[in-house]
Each structure stands twice: as structure tokens, then as C-alpha cells.
PDB file of N, CA and C in Angstrom:
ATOM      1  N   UNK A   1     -12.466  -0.916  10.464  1.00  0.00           N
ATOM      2  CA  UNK A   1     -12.198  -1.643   9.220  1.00  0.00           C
ATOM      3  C   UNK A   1     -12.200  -0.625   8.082  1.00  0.00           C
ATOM      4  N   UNK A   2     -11.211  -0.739   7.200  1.00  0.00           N
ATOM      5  CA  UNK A   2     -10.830   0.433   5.809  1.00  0.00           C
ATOM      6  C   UNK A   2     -11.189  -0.530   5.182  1.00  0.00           C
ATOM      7  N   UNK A   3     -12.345  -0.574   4.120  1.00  0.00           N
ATOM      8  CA  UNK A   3     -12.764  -1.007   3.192  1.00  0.00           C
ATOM      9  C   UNK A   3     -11.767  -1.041   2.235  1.00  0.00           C
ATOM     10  N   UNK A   4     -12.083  -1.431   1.320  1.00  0.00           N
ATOM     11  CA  UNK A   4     -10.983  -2.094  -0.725  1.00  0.00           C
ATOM     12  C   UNK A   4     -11.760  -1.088  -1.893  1.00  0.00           C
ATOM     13  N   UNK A   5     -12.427  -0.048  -0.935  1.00  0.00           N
ATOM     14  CA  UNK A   5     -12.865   0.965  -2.308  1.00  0.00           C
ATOM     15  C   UNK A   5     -11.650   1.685  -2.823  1.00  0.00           C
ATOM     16  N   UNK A   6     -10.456   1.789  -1.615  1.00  0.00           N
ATOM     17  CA  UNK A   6      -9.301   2.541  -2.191  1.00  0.00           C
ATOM     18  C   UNK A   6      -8.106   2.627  -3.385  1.00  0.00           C
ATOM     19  N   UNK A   7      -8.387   3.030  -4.223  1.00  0.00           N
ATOM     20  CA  UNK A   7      -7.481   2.674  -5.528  1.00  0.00           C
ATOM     21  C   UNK A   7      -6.946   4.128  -6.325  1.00  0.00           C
ATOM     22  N   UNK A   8      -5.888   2.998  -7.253  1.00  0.00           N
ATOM     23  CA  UNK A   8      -5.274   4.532  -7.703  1.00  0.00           C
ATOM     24  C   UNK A   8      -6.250   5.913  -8.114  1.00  0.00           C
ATOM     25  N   UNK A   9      -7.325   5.474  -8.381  1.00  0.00           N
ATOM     26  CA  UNK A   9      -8.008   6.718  -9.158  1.00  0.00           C
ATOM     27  C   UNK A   9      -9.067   7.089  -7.650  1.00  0.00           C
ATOM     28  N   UNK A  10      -9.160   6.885  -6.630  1.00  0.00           N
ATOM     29  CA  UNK A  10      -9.386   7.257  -5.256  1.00  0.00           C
ATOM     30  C   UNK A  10      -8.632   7.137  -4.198  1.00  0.00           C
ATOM     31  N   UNK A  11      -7.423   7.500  -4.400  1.00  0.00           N
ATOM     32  CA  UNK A  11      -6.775   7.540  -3.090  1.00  0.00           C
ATOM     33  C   UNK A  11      -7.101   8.004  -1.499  1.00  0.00           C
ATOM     34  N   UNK A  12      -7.502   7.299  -0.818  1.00  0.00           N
ATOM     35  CA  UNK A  12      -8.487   7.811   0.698  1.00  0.00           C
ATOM     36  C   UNK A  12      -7.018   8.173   1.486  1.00  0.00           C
ATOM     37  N   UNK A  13      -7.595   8.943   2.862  1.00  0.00           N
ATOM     38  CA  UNK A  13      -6.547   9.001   3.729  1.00  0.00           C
ATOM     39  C   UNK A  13      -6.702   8.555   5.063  1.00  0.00           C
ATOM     40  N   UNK A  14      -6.244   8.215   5.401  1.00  0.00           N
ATOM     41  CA  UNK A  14      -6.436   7.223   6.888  1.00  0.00           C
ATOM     42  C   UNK A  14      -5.495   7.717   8.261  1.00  0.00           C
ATOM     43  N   UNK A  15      -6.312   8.260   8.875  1.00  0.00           N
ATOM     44  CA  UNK A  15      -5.601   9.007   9.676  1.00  0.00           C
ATOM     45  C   UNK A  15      -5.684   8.175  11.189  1.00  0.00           C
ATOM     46  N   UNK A  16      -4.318   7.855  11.930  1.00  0.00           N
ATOM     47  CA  UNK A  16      -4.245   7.511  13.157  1.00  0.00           C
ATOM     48  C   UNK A  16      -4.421   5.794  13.062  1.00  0.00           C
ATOM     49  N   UNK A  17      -4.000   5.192  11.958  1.00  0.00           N
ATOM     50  CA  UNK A  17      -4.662   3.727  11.523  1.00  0.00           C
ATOM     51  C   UNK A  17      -3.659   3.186  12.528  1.00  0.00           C
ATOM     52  N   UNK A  18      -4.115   2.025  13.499  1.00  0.00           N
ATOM     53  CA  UNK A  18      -4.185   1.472  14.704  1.00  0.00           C
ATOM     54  C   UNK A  18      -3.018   2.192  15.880  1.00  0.00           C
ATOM     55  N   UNK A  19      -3.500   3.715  15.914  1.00  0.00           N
ATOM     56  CA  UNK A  19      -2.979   4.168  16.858  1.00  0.00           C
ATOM     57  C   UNK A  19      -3.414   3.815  18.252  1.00  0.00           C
ATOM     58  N   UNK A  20      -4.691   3.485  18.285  1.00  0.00           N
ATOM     59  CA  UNK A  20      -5.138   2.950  19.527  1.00  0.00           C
ATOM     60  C   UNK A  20      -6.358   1.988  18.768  1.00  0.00           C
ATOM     61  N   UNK A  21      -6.117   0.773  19.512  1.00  0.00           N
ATOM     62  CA  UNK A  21      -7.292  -0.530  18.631  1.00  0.00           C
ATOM     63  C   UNK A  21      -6.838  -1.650  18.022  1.00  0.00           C
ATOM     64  N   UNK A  22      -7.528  -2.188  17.093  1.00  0.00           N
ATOM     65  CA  UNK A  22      -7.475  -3.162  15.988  1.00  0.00           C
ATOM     66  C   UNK A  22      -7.499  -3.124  14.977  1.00  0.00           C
ATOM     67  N   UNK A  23      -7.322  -2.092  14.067  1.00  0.00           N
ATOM     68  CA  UNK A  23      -7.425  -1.496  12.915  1.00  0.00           C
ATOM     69  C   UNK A  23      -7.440  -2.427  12.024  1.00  0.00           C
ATOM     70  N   UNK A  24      -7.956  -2.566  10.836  1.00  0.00           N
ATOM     71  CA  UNK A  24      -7.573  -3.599   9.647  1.00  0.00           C
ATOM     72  C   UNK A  24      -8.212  -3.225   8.292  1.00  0.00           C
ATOM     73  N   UNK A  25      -7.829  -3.539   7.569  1.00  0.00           N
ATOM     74  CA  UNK A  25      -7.600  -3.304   6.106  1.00  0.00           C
ATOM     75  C   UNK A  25      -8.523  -4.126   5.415  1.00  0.00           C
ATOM     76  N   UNK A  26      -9.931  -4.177   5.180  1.00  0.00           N
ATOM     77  CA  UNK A  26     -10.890  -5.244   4.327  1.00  0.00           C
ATOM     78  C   UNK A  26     -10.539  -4.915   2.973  1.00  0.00           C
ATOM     79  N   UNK A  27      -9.545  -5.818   2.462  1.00  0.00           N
ATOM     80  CA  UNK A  27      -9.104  -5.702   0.905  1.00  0.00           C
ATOM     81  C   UNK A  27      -9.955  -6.646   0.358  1.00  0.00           C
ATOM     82  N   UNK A  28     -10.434  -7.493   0.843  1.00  0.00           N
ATOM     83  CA  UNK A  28     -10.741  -8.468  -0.033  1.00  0.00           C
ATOM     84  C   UNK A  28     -10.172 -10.095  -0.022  1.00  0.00           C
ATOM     85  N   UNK A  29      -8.725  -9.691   0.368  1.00  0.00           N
ATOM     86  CA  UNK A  29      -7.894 -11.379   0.489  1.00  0.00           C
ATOM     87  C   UNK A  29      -6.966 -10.799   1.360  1.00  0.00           C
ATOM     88  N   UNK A  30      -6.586 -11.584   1.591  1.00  0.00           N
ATOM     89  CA  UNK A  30      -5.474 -11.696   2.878  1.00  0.00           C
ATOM     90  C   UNK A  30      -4.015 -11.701   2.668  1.00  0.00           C
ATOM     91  N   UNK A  31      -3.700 -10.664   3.429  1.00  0.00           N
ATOM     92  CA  UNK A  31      -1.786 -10.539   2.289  1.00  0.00           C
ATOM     93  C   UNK A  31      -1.363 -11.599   3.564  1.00  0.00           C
ATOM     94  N   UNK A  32       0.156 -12.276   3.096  1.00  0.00           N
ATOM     95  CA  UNK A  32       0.959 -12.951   3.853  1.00  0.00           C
ATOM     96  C   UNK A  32       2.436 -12.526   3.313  1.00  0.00           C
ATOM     97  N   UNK A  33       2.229 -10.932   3.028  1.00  0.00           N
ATOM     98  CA  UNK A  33       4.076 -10.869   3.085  1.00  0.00           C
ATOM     99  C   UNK A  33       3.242  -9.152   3.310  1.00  0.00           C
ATOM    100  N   UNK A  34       4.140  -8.842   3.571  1.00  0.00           N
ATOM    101  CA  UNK A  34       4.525  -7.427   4.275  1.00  0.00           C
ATOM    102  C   UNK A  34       6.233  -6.991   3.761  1.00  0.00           C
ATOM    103  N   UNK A  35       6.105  -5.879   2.744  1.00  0.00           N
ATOM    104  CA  UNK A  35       7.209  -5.388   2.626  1.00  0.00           C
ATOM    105  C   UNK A  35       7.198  -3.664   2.554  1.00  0.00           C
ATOM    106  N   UNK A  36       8.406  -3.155   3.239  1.00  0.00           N
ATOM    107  CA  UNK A  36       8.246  -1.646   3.488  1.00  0.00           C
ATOM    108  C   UNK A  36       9.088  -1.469   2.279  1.00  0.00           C
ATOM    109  N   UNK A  37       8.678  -0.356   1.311  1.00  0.00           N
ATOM    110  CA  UNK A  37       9.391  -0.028   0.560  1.00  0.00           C
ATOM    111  C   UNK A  37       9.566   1.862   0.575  1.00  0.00           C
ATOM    112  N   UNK A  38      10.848   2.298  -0.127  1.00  0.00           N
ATOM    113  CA  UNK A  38      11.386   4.116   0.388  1.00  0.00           C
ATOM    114  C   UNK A  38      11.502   4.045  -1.438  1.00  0.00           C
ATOM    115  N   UNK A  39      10.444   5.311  -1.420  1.00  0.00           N
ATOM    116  CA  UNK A  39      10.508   6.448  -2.682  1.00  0.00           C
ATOM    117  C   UNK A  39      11.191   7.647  -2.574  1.00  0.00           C
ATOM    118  N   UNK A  40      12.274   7.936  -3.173  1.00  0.00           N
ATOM    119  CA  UNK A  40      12.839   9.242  -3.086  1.00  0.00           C
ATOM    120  C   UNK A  40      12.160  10.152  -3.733  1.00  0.00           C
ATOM    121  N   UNK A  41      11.122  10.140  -4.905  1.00  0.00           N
ATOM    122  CA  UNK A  41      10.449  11.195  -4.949  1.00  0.00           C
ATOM    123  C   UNK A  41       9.482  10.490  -6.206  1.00  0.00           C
ATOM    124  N   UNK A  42       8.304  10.939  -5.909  1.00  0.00           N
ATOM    125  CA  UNK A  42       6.944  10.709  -6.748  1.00  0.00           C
ATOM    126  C   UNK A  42       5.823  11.504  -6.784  1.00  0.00           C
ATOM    127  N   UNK A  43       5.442  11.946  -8.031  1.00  0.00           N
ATOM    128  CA  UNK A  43       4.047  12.165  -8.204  1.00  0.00           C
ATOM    129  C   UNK A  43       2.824  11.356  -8.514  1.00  0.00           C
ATOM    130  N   UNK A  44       1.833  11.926  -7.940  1.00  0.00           N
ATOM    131  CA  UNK A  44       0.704  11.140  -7.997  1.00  0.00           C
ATOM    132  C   UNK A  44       0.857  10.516  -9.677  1.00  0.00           C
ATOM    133  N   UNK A  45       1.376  10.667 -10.544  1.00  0.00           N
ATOM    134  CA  UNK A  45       1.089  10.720 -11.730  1.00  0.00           C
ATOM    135  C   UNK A  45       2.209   9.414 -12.182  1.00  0.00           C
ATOM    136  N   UNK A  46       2.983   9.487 -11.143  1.00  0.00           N
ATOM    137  CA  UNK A  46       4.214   8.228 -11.694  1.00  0.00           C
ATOM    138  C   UNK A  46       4.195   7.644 -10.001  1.00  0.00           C
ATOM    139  N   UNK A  47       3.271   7.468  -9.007  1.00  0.00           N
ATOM    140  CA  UNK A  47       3.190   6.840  -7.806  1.00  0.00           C
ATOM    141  C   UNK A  47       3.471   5.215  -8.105  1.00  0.00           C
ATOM    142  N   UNK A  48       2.089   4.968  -8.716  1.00  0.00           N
ATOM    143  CA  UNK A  48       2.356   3.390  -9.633  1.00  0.00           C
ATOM    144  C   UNK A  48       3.804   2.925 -10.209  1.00  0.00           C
ATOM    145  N   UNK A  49       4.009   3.753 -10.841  1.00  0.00           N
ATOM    146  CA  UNK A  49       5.082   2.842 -11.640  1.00  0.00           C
ATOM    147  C   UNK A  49       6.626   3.159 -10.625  1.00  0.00           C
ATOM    148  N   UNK A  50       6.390   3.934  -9.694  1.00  0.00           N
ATOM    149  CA  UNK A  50       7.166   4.526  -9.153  1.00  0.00           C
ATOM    150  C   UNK A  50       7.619   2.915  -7.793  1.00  0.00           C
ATOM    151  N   UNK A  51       6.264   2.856  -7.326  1.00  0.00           N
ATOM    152  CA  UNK A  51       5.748   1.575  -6.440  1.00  0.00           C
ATOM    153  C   UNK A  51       6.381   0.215  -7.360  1.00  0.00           C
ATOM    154  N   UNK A  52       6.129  -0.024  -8.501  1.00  0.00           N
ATOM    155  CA  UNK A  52       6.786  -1.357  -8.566  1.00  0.00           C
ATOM    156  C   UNK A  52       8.164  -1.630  -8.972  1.00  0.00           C
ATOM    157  N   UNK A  53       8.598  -0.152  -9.186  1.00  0.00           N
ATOM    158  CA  UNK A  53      10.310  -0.290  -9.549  1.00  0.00           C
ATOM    159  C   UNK A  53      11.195  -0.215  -8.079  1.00  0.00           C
ATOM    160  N   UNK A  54      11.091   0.006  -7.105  1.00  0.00           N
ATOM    161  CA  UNK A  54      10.771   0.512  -6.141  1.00  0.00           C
ATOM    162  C   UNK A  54      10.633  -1.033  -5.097  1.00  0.00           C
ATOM    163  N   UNK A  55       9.652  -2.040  -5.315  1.00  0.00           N
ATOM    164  CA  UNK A  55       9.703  -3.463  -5.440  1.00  0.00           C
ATOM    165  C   UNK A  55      10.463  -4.559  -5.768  1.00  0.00           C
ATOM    166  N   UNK A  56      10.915  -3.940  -6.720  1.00  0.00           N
ATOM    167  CA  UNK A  56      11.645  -5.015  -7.799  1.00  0.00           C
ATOM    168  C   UNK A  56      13.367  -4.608  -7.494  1.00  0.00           C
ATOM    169  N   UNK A  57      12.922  -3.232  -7.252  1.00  0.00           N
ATOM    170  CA  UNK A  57      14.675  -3.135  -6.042  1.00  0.00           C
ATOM    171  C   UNK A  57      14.927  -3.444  -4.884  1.00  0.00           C
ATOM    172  N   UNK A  58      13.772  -3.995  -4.097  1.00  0.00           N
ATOM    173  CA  UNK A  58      13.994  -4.266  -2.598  1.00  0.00           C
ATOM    174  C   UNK A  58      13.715  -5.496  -2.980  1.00  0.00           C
ATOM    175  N   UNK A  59      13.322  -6.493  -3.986  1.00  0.00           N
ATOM    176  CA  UNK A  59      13.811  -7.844  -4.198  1.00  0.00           C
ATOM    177  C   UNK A  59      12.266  -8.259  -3.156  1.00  0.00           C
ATOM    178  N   UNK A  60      11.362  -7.446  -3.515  1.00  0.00           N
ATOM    179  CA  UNK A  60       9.936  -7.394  -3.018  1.00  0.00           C
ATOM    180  C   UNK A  60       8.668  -7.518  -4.762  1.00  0.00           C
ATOM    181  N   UNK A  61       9.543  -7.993  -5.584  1.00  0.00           N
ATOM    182  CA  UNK A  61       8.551  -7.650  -6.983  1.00  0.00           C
ATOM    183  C   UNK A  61       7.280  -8.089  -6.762  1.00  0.00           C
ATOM    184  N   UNK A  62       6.036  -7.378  -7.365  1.00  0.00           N
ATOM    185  CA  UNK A  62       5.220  -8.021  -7.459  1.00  0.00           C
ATOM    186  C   UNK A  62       4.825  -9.278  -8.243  1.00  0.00           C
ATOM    187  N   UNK A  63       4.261 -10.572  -7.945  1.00  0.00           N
ATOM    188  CA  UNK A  63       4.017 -11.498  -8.315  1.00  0.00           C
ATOM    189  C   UNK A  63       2.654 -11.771  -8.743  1.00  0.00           C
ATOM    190  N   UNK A  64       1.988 -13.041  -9.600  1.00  0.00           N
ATOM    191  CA  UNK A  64       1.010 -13.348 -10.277  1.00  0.00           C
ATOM    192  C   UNK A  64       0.271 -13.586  -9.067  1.00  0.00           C
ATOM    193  N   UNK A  65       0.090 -13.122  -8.179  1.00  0.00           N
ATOM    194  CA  UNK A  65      -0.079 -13.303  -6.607  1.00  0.00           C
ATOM    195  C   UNK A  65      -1.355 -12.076  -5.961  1.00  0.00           C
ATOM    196  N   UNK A  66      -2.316 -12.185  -5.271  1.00  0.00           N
ATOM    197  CA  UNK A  66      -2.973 -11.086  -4.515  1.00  0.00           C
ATOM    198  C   UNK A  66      -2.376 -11.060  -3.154  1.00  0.00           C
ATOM    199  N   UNK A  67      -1.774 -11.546  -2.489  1.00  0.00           N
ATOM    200  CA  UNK A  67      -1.162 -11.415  -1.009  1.00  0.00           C
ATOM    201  C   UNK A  67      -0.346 -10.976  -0.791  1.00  0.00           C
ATOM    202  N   UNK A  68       0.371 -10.157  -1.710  1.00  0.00           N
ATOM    203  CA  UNK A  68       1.561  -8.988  -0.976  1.00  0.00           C
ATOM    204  C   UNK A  68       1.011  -8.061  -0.901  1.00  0.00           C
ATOM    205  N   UNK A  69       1.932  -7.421   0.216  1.00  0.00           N
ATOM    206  CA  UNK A  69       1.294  -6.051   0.952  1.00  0.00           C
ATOM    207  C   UNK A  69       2.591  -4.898   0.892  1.00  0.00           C
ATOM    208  N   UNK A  70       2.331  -3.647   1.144  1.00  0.00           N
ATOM    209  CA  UNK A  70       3.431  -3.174   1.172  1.00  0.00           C
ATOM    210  C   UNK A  70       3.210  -1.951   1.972  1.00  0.00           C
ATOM    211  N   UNK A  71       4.125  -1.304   2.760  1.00  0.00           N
ATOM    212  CA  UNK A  71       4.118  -0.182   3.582  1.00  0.00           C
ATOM    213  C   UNK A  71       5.007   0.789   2.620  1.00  0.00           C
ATOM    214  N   UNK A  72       4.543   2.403   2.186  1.00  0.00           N
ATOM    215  CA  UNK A  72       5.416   3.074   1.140  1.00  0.00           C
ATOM    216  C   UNK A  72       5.680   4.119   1.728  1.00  0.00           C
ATOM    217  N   UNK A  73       7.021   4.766   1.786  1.00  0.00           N
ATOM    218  CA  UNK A  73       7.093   5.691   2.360  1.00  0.00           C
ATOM    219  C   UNK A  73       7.710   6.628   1.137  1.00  0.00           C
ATOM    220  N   UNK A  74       6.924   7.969   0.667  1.00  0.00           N
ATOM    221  CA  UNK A  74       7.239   8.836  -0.700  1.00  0.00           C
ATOM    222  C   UNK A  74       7.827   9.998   0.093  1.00  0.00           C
ATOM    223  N   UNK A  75       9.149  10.231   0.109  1.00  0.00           N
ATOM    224  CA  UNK A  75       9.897  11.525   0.691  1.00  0.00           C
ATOM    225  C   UNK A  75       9.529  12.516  -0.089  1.00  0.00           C
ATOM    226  N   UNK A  76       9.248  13.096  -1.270  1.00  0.00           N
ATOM    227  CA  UNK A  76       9.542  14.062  -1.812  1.00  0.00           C
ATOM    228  C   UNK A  76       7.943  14.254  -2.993  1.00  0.00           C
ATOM    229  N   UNK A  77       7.827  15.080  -3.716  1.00  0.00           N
ATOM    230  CA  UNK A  77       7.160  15.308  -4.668  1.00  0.00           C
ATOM    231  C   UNK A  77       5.671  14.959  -4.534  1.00  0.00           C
ATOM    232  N   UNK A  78       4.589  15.154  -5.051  1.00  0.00           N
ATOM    233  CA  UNK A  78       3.122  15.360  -4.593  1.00  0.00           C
ATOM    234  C   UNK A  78       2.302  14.225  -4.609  1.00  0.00           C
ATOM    235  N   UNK A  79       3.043  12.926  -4.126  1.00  0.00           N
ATOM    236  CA  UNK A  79       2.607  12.098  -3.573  1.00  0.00           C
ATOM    237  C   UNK A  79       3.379  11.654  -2.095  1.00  0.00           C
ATOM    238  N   UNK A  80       3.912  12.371  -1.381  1.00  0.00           N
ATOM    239  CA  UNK A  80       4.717  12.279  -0.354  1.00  0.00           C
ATOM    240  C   UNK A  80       3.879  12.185   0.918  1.00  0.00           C
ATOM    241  N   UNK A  81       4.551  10.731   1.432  1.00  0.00           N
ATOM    242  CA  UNK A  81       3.629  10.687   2.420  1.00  0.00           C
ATOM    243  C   UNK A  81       4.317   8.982   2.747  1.00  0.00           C
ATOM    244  N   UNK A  82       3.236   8.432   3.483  1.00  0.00           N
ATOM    245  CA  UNK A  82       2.917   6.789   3.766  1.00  0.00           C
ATOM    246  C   UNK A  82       1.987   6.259   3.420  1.00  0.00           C
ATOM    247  N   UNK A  83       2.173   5.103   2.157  1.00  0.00           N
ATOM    248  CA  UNK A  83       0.821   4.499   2.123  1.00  0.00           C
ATOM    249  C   UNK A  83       0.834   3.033   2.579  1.00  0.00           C
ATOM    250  N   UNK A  84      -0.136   2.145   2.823  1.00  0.00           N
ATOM    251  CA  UNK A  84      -0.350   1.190   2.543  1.00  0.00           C
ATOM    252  C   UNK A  84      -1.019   0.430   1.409  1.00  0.00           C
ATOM    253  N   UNK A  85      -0.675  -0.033   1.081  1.00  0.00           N
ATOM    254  CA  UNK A  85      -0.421  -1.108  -0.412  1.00  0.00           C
ATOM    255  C   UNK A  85      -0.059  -2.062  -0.445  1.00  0.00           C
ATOM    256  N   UNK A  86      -1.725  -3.024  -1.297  1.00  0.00           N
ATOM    257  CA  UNK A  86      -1.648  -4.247  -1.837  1.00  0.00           C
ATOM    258  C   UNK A  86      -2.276  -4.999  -3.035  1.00  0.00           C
ATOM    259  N   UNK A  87      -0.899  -5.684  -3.149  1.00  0.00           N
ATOM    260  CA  UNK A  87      -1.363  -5.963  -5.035  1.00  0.00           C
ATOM    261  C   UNK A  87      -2.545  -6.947  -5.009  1.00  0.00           C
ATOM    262  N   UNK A  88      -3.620  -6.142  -5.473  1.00  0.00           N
ATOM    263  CA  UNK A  88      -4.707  -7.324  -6.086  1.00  0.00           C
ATOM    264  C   UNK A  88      -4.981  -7.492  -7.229  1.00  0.00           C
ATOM    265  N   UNK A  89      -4.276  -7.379  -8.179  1.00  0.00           N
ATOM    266  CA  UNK A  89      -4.772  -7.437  -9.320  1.00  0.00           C
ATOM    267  C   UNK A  89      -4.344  -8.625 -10.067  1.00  0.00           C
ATOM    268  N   UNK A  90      -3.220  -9.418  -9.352  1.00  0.00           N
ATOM    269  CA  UNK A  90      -3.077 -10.981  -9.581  1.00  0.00           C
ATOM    270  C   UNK A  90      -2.070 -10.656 -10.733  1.00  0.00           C
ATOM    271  N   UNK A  91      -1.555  -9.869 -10.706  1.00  0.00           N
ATOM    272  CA  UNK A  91      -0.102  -9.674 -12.055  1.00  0.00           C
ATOM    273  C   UNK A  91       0.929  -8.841 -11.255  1.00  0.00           C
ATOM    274  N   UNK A  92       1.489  -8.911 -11.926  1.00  0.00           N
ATOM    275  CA  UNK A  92       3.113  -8.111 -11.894  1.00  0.00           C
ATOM    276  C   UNK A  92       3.385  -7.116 -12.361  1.00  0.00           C
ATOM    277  N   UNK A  93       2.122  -6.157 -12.315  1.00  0.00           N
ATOM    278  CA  UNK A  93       2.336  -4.600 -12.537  1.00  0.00           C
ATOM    279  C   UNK A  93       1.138  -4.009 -11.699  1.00  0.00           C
ATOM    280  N   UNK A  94       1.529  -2.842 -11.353  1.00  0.00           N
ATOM    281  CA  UNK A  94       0.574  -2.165 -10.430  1.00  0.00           C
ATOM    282  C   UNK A  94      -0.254  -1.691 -10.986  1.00  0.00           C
ATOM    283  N   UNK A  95      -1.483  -1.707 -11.104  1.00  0.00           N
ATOM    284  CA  UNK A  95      -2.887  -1.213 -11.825  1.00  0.00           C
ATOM    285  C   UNK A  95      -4.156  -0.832 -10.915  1.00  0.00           C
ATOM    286  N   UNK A  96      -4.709  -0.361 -11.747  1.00  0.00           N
ATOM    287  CA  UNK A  96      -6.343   0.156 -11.047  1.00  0.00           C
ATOM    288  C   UNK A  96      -7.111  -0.890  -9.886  1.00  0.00           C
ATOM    289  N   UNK A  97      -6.868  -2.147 -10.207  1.00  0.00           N
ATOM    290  CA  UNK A  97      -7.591  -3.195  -9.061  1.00  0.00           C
ATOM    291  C   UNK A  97      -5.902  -3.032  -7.809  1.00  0.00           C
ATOM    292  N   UNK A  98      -5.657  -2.055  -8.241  1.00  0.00           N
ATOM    293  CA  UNK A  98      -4.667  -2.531  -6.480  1.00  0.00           C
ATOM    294  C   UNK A  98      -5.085  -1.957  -5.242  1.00  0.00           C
ATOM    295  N   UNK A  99      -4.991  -2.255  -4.159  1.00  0.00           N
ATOM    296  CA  UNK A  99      -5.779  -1.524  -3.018  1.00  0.00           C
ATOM    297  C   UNK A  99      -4.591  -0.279  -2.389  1.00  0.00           C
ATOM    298  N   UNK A 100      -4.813   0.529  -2.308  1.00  0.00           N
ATOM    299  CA  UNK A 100      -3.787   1.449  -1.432  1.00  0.00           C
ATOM    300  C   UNK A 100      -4.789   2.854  -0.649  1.00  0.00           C
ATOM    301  N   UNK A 101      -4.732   3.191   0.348  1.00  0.00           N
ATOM    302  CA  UNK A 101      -4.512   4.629   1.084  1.00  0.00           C
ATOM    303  C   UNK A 101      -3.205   5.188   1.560  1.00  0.00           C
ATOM    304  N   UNK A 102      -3.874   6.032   1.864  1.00  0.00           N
ATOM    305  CA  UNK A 102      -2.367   7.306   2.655  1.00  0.00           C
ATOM    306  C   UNK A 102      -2.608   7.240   3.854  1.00  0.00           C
ATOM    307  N   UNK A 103      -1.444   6.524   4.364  1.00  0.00           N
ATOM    308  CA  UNK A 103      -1.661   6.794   6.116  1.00  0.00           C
ATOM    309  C   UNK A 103      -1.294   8.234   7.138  1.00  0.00           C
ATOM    310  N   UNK A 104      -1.926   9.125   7.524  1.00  0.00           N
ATOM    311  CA  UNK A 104      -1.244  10.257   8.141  1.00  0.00           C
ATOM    312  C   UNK A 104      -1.560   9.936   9.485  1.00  0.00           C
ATOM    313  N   UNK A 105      -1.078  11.255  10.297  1.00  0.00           N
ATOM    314  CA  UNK A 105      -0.955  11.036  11.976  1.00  0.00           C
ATOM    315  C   UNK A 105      -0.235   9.993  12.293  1.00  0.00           C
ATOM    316  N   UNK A 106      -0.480   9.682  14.112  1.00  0.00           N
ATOM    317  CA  UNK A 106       0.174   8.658  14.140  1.00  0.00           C
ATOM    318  C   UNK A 106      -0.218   6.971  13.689  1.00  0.00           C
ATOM    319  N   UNK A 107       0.726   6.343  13.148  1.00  0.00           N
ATOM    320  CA  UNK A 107       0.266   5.065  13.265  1.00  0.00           C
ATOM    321  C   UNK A 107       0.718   4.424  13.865  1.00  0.00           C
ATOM    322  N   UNK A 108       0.130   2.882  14.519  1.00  0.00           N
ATOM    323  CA  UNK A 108       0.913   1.893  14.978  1.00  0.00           C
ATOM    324  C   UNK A 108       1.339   0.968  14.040  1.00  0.00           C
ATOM    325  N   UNK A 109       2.190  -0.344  14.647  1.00  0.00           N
ATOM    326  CA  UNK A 109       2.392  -0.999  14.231  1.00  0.00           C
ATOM    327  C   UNK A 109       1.860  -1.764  13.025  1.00  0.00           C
ATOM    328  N   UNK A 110       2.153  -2.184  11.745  1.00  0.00           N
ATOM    329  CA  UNK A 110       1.136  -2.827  10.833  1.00  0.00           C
ATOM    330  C   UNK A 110       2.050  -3.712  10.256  1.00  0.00           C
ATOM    331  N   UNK A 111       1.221  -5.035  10.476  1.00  0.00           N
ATOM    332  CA  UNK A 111       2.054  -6.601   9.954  1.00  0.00           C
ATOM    333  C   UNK A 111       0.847  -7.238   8.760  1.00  0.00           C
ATOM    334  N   UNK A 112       1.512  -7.879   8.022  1.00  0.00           N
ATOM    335  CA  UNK A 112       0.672  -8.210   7.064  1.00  0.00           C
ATOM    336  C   UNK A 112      -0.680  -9.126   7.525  1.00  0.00           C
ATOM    337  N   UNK A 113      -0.641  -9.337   8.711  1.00  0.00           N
ATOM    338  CA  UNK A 113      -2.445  -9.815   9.334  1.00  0.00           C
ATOM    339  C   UNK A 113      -3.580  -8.862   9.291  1.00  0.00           C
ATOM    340  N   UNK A 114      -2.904  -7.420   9.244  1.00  0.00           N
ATOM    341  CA  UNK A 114      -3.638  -6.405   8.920  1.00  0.00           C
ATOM    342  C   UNK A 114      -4.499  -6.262   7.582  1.00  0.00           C
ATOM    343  N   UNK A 115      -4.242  -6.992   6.862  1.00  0.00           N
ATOM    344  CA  UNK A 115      -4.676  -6.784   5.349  1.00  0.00           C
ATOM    345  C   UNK A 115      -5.626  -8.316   5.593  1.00  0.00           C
ATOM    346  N   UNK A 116      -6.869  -8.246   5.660  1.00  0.00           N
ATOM    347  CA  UNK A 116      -7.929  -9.348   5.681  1.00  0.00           C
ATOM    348  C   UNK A 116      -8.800  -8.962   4.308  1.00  0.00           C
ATOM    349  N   UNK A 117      -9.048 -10.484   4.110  1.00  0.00           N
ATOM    350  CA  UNK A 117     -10.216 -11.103   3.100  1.00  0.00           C
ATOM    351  C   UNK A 117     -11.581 -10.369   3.631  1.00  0.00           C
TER     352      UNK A 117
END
């Protein structure tokens, strides 16, 4: 279980998340949408705002909502990588109460049942 300490101003890294097991995500609430979204290039410094424009083009926006989830994949610039990400902050902009890590190694499969209350 990956605890909900993870946020923009602590980004954790999660290595091998359900490469072998049950892996899951204790955010706090329970997402029921799962959307993968592709960054062509971000820094840690524009990751956020980078994440909800990014949303709002895959017709994935964030909503007044805590249950979306999102899989991010950053090709380029010094946030490049895979994270997982979900909006808790109950608005429509990405902020400090949102939950996210960096997934490295291998991962398996991850559906939005992964993200538990």
C-alpha cells in the first residue's frame, strides 16, 4: 500500500508498483475513472499546470470531483518519467492536496480500483 503523503511539494518514487502482487494506492477516496494522459515535455516547475492542460486535451478535465485518476507519461524535460495521479483537491485545477508519485521499473497493469479510500 503507497500511502496519500505524496504531493507536488514531495514527489515519492515507486518502483516495480504491481509488478508482482496487489499493489494499491491509499489516497484517501477511491478514483472511478482512470485516464492515461502523454506530456511532450515538462519541468518539475510547470508538471502541474502541464498535467491539467494535458487533461482538458484528452477531454479527461479535471472536475469539482476527488475520483479521477490519471496515468502520466512526461517524455522530455526534468520531470520525465510515469506518474500516477489523482485529483483530490475537489476543483478543477491541480494543486498541493493532489496525490501523485513517479512510477519507475517495471510496472503492471493499473485500473482505477487501484486508487482506494
Amino acid at each position: 500500500i503507497i500511502g496519500s503523503g505524496s504531493t507536488f511539494a514531495t514527489i515519492d518514487t515507486v518502483s516495480g508498483f504491481k509488478a508482482a502482487g496487489a499493489d494499491v494506492f491509499k489516497t484517501g477516496t477511491a478514483a472511478t475513472t482512470l485516464n492515461a494522459l502523454s506530456i511532450a515535455n515538462a519541468d518539475i516547475a510547470t508538471l502541474a499546470a502541464a498535467i491539467q492542460t494535458a487533461a482538458t486535451a484528452a477531454g479527461a478535465a479535471l472536475a469539482n470531483t476527488n475520483t479521477q485518476a490519471y496515468i502520466i507519461t512526461v517524455s522530455a524535460g526534468t520531470a520525465a518519467g510515469t506518474y500516477a495521479f489523482q485529483n483530490l483537491g475537489s476543483n478543477t485545477t491541480v494543486d498541493s492536496a493532489d496525490f501523485i508519485v513517479k512510477l519507475t521499473g517495471t510496472t503492471g497493469s493499473i485500473v482505477a480500483g487501484d486508487f482506494i479510500a
